[in-house]
N, C-alpha and C. Protein backbone atom coordinates (compact mmCIF):
# COMPACT_ATOMS: atom_id res chain seq x y z
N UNK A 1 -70.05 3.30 15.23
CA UNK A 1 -69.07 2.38 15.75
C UNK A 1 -67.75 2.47 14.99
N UNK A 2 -67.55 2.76 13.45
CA UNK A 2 -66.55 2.48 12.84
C UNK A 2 -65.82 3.98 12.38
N UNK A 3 -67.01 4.68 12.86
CA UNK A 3 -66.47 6.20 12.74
C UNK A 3 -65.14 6.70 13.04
N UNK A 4 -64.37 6.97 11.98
CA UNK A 4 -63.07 7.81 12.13
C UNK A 4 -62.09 6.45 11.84
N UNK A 5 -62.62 5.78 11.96
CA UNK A 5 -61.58 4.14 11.74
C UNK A 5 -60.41 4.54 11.14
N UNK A 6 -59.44 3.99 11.56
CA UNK A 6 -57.93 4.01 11.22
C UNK A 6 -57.11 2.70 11.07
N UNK A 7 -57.18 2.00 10.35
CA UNK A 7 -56.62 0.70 10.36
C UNK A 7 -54.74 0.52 10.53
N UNK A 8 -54.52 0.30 11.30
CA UNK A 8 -52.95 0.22 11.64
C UNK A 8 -52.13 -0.48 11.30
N UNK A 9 -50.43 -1.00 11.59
CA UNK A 9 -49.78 -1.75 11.00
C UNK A 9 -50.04 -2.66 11.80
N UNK A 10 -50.27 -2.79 12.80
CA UNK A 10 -50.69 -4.02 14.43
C UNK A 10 -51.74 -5.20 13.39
N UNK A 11 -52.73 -3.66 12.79
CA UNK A 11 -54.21 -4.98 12.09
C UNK A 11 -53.37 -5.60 10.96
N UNK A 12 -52.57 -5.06 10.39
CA UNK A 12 -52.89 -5.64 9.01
C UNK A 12 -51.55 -7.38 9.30
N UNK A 13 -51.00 -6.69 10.60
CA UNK A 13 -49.90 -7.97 10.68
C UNK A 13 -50.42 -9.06 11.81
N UNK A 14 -51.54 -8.65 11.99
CA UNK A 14 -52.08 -9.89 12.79
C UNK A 14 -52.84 -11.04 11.94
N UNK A 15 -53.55 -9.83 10.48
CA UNK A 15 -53.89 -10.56 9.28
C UNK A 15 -53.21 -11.08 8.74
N UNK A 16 -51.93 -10.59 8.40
CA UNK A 16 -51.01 -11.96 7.93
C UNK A 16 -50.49 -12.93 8.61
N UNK A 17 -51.09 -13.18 9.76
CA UNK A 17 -50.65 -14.30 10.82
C UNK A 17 -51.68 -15.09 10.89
N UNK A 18 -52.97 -14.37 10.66
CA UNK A 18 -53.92 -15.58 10.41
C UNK A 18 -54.15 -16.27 9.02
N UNK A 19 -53.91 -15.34 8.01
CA UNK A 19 -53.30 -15.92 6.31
C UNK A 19 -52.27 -16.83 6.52
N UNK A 20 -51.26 -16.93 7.30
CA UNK A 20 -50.46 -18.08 7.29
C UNK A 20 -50.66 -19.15 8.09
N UNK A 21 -51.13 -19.15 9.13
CA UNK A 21 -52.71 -20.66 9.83
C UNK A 21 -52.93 -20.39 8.64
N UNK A 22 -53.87 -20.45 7.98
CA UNK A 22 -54.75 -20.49 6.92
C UNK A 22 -53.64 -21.44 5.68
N UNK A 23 -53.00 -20.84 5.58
CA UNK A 23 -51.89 -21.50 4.05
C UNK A 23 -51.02 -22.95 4.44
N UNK A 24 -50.91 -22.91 5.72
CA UNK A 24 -50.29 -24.19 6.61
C UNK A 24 -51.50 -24.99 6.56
N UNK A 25 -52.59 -24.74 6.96
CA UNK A 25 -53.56 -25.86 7.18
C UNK A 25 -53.78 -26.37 5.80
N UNK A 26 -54.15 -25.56 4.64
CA UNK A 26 -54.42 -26.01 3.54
C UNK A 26 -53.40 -26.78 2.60
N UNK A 27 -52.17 -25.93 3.09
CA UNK A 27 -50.83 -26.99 2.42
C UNK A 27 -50.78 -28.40 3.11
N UNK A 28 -50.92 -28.57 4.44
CA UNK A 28 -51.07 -29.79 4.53
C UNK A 28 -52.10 -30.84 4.52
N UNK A 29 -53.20 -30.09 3.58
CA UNK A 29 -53.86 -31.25 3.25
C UNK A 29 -53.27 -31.83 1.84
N UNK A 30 -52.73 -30.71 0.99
CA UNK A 30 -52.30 -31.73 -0.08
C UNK A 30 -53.13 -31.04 -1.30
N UNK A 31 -52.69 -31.75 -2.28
CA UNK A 31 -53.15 -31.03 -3.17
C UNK A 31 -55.04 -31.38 -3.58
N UNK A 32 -55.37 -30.62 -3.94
CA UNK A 32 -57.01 -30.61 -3.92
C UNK A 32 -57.28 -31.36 -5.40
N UNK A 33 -56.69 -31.54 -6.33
CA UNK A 33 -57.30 -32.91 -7.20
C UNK A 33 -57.20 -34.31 -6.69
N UNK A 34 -58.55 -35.18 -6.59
CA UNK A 34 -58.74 -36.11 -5.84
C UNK A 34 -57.65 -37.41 -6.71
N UNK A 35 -57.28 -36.73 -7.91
CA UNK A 35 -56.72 -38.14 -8.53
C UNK A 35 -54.71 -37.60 -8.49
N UNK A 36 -54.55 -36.77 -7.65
CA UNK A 36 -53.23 -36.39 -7.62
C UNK A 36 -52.79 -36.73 -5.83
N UNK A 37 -53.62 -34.91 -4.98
CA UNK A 37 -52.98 -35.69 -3.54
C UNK A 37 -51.38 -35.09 -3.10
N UNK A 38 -50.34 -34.38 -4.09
CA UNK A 38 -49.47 -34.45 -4.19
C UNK A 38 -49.12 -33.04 -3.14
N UNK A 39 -48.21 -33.05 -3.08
CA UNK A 39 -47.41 -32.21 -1.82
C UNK A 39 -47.68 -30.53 -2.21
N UNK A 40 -48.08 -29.66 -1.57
CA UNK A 40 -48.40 -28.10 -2.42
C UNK A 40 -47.10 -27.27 -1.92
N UNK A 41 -46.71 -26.53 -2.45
CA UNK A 41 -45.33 -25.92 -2.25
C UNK A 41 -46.03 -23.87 -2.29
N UNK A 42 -45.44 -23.32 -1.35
CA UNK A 42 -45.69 -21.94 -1.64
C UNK A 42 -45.24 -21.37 -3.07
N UNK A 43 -45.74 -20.80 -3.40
CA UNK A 43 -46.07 -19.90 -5.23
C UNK A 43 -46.59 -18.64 -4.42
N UNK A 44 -46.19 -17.66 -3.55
CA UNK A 44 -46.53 -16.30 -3.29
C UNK A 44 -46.49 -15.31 -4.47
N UNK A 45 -47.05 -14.16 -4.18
CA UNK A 45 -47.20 -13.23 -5.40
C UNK A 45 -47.46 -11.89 -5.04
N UNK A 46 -46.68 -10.71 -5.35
CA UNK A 46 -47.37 -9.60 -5.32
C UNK A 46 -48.29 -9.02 -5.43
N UNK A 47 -49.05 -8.16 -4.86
CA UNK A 47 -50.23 -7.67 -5.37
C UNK A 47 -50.34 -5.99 -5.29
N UNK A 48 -51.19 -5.44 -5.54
CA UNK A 48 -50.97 -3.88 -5.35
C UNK A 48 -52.28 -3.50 -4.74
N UNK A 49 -52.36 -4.02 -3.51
CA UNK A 49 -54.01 -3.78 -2.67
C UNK A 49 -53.83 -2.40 -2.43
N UNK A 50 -55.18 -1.82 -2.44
CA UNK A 50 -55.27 -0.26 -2.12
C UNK A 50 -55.94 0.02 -0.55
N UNK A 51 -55.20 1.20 -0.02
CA UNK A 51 -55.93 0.72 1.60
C UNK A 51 -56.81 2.25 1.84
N UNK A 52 -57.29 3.21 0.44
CA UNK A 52 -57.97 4.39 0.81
C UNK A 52 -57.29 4.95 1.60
N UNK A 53 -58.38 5.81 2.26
CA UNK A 53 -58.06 6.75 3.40
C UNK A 53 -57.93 5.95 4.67
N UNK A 54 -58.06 4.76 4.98
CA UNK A 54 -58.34 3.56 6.07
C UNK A 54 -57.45 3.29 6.66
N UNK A 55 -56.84 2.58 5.37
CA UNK A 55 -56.21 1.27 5.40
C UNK A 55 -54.82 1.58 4.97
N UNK A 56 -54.18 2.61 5.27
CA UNK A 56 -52.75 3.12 4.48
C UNK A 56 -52.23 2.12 4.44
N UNK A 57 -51.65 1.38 6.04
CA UNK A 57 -50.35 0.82 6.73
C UNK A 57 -50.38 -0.35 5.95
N UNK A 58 -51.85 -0.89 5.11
CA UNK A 58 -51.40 -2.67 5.09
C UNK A 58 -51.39 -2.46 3.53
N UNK A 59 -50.88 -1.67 2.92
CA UNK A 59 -50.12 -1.35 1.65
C UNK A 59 -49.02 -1.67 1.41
N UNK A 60 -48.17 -1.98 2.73
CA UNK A 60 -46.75 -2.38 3.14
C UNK A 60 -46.67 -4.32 3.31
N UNK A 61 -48.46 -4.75 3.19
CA UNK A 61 -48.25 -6.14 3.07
C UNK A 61 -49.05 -6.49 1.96
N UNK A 62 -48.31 -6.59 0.82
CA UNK A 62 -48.56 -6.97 -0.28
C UNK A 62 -48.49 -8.14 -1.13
N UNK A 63 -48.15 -9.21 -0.38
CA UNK A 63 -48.20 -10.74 -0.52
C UNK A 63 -49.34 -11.26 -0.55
N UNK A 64 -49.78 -12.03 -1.75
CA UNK A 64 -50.94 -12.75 -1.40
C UNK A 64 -50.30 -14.32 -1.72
N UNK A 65 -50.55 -15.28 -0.43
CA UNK A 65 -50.31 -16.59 -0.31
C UNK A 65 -51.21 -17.14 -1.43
N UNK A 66 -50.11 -18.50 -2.00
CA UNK A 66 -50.53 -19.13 -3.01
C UNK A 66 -49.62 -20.25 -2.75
N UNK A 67 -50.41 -21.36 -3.46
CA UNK A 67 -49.58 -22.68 -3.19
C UNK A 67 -49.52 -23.21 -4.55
N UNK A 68 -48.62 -24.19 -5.18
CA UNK A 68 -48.59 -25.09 -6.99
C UNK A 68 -48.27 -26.43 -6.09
N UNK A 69 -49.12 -27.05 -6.65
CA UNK A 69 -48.68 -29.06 -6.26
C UNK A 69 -47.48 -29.06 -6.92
N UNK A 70 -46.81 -29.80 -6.67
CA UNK A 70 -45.16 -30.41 -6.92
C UNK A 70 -45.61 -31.32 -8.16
N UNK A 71 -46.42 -32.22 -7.68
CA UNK A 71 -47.17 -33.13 -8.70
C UNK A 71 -47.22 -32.55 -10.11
N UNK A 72 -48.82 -32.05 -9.99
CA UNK A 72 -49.56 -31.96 -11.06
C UNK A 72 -49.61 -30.40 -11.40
N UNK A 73 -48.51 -29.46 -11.01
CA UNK A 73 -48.68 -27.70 -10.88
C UNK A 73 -49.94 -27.20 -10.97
N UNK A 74 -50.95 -27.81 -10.30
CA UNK A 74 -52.29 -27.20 -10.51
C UNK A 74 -51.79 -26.06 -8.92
N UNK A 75 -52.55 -24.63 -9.09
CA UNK A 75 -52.79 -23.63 -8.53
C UNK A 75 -53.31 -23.54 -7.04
N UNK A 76 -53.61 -23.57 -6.24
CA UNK A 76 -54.41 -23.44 -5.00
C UNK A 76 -54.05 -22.09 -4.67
N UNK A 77 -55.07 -21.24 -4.16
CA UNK A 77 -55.37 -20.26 -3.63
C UNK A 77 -56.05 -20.18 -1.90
N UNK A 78 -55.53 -19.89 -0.81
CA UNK A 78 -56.01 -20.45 -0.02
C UNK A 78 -56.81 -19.05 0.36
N UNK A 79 -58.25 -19.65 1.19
CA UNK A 79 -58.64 -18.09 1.62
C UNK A 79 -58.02 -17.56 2.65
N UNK A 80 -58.16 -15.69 2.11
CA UNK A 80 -57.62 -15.22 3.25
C UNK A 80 -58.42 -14.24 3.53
N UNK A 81 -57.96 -13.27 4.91
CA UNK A 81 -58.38 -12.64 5.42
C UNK A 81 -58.22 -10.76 5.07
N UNK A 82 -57.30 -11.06 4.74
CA UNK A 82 -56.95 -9.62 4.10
C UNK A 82 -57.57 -9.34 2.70
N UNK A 83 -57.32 -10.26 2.07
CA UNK A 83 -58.17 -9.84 0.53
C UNK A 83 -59.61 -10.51 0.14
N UNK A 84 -60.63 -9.63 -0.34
CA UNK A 84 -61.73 -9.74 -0.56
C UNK A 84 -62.15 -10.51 -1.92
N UNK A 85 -61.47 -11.83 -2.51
CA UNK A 85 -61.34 -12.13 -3.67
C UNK A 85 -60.75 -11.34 -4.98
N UNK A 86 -60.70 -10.86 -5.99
CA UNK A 86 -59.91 -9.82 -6.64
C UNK A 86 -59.95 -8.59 -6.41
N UNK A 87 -60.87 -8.21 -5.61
CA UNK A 87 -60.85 -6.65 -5.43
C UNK A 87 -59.80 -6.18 -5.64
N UNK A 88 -59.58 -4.71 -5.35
CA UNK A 88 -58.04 -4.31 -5.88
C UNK A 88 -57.95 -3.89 -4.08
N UNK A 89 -58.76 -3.51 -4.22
CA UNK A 89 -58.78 -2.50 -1.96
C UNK A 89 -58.95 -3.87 -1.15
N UNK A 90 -58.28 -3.82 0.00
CA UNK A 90 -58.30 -4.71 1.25
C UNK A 90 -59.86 -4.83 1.56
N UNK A 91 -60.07 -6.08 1.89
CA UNK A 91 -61.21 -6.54 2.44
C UNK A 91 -62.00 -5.66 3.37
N UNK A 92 -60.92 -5.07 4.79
CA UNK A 92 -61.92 -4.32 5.58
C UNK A 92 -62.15 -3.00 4.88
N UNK A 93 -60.98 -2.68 3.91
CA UNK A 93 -61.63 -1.12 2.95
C UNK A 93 -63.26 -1.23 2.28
N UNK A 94 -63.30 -2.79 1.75
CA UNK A 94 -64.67 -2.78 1.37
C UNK A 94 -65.52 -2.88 2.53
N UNK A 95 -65.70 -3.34 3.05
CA UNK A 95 -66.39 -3.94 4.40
C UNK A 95 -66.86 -2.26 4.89
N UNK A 96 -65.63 -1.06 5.46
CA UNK A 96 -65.93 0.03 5.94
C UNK A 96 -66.53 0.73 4.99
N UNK A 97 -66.10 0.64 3.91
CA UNK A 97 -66.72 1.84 2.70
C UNK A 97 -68.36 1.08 2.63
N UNK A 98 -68.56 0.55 2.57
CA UNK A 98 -70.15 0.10 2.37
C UNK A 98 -70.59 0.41 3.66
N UNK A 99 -70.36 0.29 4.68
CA UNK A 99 -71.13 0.72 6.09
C UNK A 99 -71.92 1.85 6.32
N UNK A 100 -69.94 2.74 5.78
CA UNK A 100 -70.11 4.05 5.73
C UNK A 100 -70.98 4.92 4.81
N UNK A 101 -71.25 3.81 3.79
CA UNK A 101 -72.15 4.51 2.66
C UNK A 101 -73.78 4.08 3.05
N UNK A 102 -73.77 2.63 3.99
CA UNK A 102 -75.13 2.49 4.15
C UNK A 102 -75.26 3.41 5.50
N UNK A 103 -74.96 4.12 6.34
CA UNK A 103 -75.07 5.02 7.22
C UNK A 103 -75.10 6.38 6.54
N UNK A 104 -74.76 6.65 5.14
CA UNK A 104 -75.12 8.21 4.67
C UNK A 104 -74.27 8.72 4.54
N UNK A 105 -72.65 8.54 4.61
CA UNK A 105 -71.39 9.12 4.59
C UNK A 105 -70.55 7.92 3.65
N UNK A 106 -70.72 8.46 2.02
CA UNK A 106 -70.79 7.24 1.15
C UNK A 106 -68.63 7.50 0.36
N UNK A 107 -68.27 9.19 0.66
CA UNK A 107 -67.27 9.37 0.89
C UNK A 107 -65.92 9.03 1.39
N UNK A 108 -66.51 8.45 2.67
CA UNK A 108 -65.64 8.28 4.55
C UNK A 108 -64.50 8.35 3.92
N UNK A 109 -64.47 6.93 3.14
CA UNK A 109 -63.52 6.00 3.36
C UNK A 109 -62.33 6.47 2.08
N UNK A 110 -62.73 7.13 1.19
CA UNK A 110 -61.86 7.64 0.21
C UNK A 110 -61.89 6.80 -1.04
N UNK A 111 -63.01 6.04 -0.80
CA UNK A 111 -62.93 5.38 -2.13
C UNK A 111 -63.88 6.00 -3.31
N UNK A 112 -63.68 6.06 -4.79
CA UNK A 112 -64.60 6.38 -5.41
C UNK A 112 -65.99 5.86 -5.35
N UNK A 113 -67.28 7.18 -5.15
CA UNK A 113 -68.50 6.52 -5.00
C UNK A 113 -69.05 5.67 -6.23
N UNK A 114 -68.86 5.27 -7.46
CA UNK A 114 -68.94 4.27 -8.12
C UNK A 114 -68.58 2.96 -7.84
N UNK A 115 -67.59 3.08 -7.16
CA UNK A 115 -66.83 1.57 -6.74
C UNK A 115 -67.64 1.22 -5.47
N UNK A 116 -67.79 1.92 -4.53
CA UNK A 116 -69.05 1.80 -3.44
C UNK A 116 -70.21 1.26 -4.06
N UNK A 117 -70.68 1.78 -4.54
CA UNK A 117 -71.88 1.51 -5.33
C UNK A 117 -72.10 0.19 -5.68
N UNK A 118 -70.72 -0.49 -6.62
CA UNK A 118 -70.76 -1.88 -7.42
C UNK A 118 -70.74 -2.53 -6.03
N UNK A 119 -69.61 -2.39 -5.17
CA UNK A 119 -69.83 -3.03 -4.17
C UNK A 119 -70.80 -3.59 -3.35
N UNK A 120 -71.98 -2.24 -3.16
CA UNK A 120 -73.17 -2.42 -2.45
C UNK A 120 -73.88 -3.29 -3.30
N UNK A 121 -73.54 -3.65 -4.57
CA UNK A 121 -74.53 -4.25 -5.77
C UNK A 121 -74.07 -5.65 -5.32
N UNK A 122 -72.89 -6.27 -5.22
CA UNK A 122 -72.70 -7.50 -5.00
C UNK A 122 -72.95 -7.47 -3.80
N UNK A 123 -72.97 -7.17 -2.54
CA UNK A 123 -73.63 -7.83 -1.79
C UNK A 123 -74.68 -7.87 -1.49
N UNK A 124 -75.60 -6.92 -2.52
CA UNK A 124 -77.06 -7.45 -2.60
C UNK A 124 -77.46 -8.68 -3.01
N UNK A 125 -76.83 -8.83 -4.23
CA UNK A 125 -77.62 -9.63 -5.39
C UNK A 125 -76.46 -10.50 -5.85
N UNK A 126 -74.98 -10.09 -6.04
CA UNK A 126 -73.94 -11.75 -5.67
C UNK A 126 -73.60 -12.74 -4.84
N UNK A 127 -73.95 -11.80 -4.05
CA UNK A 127 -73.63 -12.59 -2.25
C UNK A 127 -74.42 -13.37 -1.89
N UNK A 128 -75.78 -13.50 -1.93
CA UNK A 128 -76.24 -13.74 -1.02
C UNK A 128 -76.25 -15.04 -1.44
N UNK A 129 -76.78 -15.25 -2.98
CA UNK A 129 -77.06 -17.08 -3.24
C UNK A 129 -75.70 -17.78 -3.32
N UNK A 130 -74.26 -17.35 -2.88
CA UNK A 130 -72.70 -18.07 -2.42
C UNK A 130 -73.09 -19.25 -1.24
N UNK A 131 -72.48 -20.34 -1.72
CA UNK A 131 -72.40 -20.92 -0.66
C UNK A 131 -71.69 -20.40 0.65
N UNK A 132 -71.37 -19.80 0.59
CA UNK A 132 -70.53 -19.16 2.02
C UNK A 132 -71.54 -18.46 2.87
N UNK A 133 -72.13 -17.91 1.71
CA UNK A 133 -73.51 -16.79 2.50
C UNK A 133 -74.63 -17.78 3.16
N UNK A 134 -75.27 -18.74 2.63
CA UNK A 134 -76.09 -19.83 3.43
C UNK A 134 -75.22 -20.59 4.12
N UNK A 135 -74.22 -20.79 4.14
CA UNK A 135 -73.18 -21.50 5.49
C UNK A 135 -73.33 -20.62 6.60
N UNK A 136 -73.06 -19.68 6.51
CA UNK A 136 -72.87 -18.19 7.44
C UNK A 136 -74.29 -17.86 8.09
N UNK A 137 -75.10 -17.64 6.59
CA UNK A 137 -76.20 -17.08 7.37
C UNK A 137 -76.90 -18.47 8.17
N UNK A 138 -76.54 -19.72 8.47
CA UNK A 138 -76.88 -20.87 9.15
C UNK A 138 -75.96 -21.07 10.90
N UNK A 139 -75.43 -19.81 10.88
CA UNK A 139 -74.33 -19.55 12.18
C UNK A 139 -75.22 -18.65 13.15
N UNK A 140 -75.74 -18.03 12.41
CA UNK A 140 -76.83 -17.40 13.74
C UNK A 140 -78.26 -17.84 14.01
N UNK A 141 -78.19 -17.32 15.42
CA UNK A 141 -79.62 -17.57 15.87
C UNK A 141 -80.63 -16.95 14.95
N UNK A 142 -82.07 -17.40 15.02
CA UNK A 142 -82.62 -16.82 13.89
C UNK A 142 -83.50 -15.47 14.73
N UNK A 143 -83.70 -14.28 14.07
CA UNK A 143 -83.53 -14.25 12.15
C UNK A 143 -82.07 -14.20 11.61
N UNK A 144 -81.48 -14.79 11.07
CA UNK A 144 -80.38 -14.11 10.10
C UNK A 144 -80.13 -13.01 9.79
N UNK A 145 -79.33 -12.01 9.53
CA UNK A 145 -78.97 -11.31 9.25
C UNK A 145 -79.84 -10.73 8.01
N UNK A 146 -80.53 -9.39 7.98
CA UNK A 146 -80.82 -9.17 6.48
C UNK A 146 -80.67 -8.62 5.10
N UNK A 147 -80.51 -9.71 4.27
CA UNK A 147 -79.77 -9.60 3.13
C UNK A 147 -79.82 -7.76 2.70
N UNK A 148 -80.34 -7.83 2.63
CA UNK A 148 -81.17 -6.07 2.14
C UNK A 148 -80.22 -5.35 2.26
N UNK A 149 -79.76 -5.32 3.71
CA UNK A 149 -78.89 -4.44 4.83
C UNK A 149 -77.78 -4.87 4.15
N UNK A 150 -77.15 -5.93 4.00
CA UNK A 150 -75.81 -6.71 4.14
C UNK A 150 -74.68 -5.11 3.46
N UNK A 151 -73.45 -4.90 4.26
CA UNK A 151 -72.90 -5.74 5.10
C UNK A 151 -73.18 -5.27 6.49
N UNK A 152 -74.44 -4.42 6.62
CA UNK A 152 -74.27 -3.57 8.14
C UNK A 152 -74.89 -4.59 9.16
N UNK A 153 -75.98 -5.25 8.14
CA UNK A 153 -76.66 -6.51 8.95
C UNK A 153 -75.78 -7.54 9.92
N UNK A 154 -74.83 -7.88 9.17
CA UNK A 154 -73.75 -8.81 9.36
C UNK A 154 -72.88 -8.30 10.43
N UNK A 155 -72.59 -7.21 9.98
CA UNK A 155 -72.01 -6.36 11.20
C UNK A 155 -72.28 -5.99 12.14
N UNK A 156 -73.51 -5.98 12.40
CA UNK A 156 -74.56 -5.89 13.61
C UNK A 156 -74.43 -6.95 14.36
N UNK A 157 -75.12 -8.35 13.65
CA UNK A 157 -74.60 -9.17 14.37
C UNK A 157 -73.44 -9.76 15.14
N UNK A 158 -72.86 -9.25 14.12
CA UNK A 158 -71.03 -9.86 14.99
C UNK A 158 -71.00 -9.18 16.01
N UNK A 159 -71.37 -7.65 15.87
CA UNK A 159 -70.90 -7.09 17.13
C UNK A 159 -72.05 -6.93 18.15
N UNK A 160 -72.80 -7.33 18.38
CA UNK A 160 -73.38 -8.43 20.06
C UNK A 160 -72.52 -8.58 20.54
N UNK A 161 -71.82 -7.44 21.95
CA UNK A 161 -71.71 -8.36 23.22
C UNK A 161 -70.29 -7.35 22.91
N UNK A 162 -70.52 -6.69 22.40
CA UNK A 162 -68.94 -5.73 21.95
C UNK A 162 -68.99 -4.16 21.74
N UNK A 163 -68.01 -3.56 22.62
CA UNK A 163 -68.01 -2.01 22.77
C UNK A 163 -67.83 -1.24 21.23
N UNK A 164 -68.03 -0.05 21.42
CA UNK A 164 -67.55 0.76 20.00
C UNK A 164 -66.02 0.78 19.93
N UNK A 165 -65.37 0.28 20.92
CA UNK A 165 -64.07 0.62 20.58
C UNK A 165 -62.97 -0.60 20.22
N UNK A 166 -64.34 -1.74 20.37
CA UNK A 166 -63.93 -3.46 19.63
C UNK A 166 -64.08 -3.59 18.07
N UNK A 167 -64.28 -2.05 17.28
CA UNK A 167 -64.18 -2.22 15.88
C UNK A 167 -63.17 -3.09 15.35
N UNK A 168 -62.36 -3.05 15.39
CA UNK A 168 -61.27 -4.24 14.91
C UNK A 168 -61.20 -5.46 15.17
N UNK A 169 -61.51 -5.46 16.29
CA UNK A 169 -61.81 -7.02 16.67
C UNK A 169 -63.54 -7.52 15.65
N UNK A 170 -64.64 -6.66 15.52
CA UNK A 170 -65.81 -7.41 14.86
C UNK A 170 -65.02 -7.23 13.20
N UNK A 171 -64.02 -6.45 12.79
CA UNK A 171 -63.71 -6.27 11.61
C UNK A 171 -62.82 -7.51 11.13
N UNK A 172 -61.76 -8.23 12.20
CA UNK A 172 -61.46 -9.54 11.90
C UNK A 172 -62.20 -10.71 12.24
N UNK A 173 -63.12 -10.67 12.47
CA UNK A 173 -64.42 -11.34 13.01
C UNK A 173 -65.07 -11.73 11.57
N UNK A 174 -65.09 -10.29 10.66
CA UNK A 174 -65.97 -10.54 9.48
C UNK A 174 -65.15 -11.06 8.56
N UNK A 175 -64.42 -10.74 8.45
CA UNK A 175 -62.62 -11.08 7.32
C UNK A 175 -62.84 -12.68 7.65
N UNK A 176 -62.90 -13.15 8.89
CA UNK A 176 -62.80 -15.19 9.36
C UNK A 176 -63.84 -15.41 8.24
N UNK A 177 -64.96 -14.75 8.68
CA UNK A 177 -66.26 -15.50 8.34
C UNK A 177 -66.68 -15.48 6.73
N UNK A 178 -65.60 -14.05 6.10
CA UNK A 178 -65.96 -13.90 5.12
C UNK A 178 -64.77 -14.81 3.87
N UNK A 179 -63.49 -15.31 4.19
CA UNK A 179 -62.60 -15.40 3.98
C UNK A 179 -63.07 -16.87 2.82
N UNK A 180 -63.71 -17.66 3.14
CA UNK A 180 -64.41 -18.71 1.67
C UNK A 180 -64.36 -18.46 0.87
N UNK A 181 -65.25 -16.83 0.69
CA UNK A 181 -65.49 -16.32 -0.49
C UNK A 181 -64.29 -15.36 -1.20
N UNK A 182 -63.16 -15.45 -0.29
CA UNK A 182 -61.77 -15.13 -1.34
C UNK A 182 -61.41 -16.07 -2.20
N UNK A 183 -61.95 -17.31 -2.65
CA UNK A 183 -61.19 -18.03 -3.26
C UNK A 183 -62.29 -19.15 -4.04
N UNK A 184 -62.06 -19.48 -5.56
CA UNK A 184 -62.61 -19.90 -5.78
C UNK A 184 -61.94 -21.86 -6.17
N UNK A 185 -60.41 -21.94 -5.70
CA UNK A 185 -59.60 -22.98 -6.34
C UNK A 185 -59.57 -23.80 -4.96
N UNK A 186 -59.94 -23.61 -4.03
CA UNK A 186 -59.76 -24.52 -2.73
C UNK A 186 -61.02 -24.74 -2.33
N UNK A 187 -61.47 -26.15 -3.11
CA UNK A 187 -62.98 -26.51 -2.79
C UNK A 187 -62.94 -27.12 -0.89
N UNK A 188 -63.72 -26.36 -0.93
CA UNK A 188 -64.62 -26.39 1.08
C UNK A 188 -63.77 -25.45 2.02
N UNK A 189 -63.49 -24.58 1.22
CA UNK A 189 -62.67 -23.60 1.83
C UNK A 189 -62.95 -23.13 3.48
N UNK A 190 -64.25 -23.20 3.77
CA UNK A 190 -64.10 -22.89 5.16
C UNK A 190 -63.51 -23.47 6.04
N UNK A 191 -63.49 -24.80 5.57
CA UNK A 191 -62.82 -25.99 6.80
C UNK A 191 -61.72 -25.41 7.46
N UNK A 192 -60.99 -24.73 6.45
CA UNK A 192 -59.23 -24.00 6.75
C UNK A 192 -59.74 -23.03 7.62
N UNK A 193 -60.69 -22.50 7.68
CA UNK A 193 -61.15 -21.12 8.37
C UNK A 193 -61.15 -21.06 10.01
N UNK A 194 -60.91 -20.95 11.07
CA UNK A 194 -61.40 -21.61 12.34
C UNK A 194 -61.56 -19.54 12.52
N UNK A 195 -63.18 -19.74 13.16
CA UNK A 195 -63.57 -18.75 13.54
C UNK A 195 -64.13 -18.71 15.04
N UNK A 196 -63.38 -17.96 16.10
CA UNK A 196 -63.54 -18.34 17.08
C UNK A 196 -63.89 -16.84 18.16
């Protein structure tokens, strides 16, 4: 399904359109200490995401949204869709490079096979006990998705009901669902998430 994948400038700027829903909803709740409340102001920041052999074009969007209360300058990080929590590579670079490596072509994607590797390690054995991962894995019909597999499992599921040539569409599909676990400073992070 994801074979030959080419991620474009179309994907990566539709991702920053859903990162900004995302930074609007969370700025207007306010700031996330229950004894402050105070107004959150954008604090954006560069970053130097790597897009492999994939992901060239969204090298050119290198903003990662951030908000500081006016109040109390405490930090908020809102989740997003483009970045995979600190990784240094874009979310769907990890997402494809593990596919591609659990299908036998551990290369594809141009990332070093060590970094594949760690990758495949956290979503064995980091992922799964995240609250995001029992939120998620509580979204499908049962059985759930299996951990073992993860992320092809996951990917399987999303794509029910979708051609080989809807790769991008199940790839921002997984980025919604996965987007909680970008952030560890915006407690109930999914709420901001609307996955539809």
């Amino acid at each position: 399904m994801f074979h030959g994948a080419h991620l474009e400038v179309e994907f990566f700027a539709l991702l920053v359109g859903i990162d900004e829903e995302i930074v609007g909803r969370v700025a207007d709740a306010g700031c996330p200490d229950p004894d402050c409340k105070g107004p959150l102001h954008r604090g954006d920041y560069a970053r130097k995401p790597r897009g492999a052999l994939v992901a060239t074009a969204g090298e050119a969007f290198v903003m990662r949204f951030s908000l500081c209360c006016g109040w109390c300058r405490c930090r908020t990080l809102p989740p997003s869709v483009r970045f995979l929590g600190r990784r240094v590579y874009f979310g769907a670079v990890v997402l494809l490079g593990c596919l591609w490596a659990l299908c036998g072509s551990i290369e594809a994607a141009g990332v070093p096979v060590r970094t594949v590797r760690r990758w495949l390690g956290w979503w064995s054995s980091s992922f799964p006990p995240t609250p995001t991962w029992v939120e998620l894995r509580a979204r499908f019909a049962p059985p759930p998705p299996r951990e073992s597999l993860l992320p092809l499992s996951l990917i399987e599921r999303l794509a029910d009901g979708l051609g080989p040539s809807d790769s991008e569409k199940i790839l921002l599909k997984a980025a919604q669902f996965l987007a909680p676990v970008t952030t560890q400073s915006c407690p109930d992070a999914s709420r901001f998430v609307r996955v539809g």
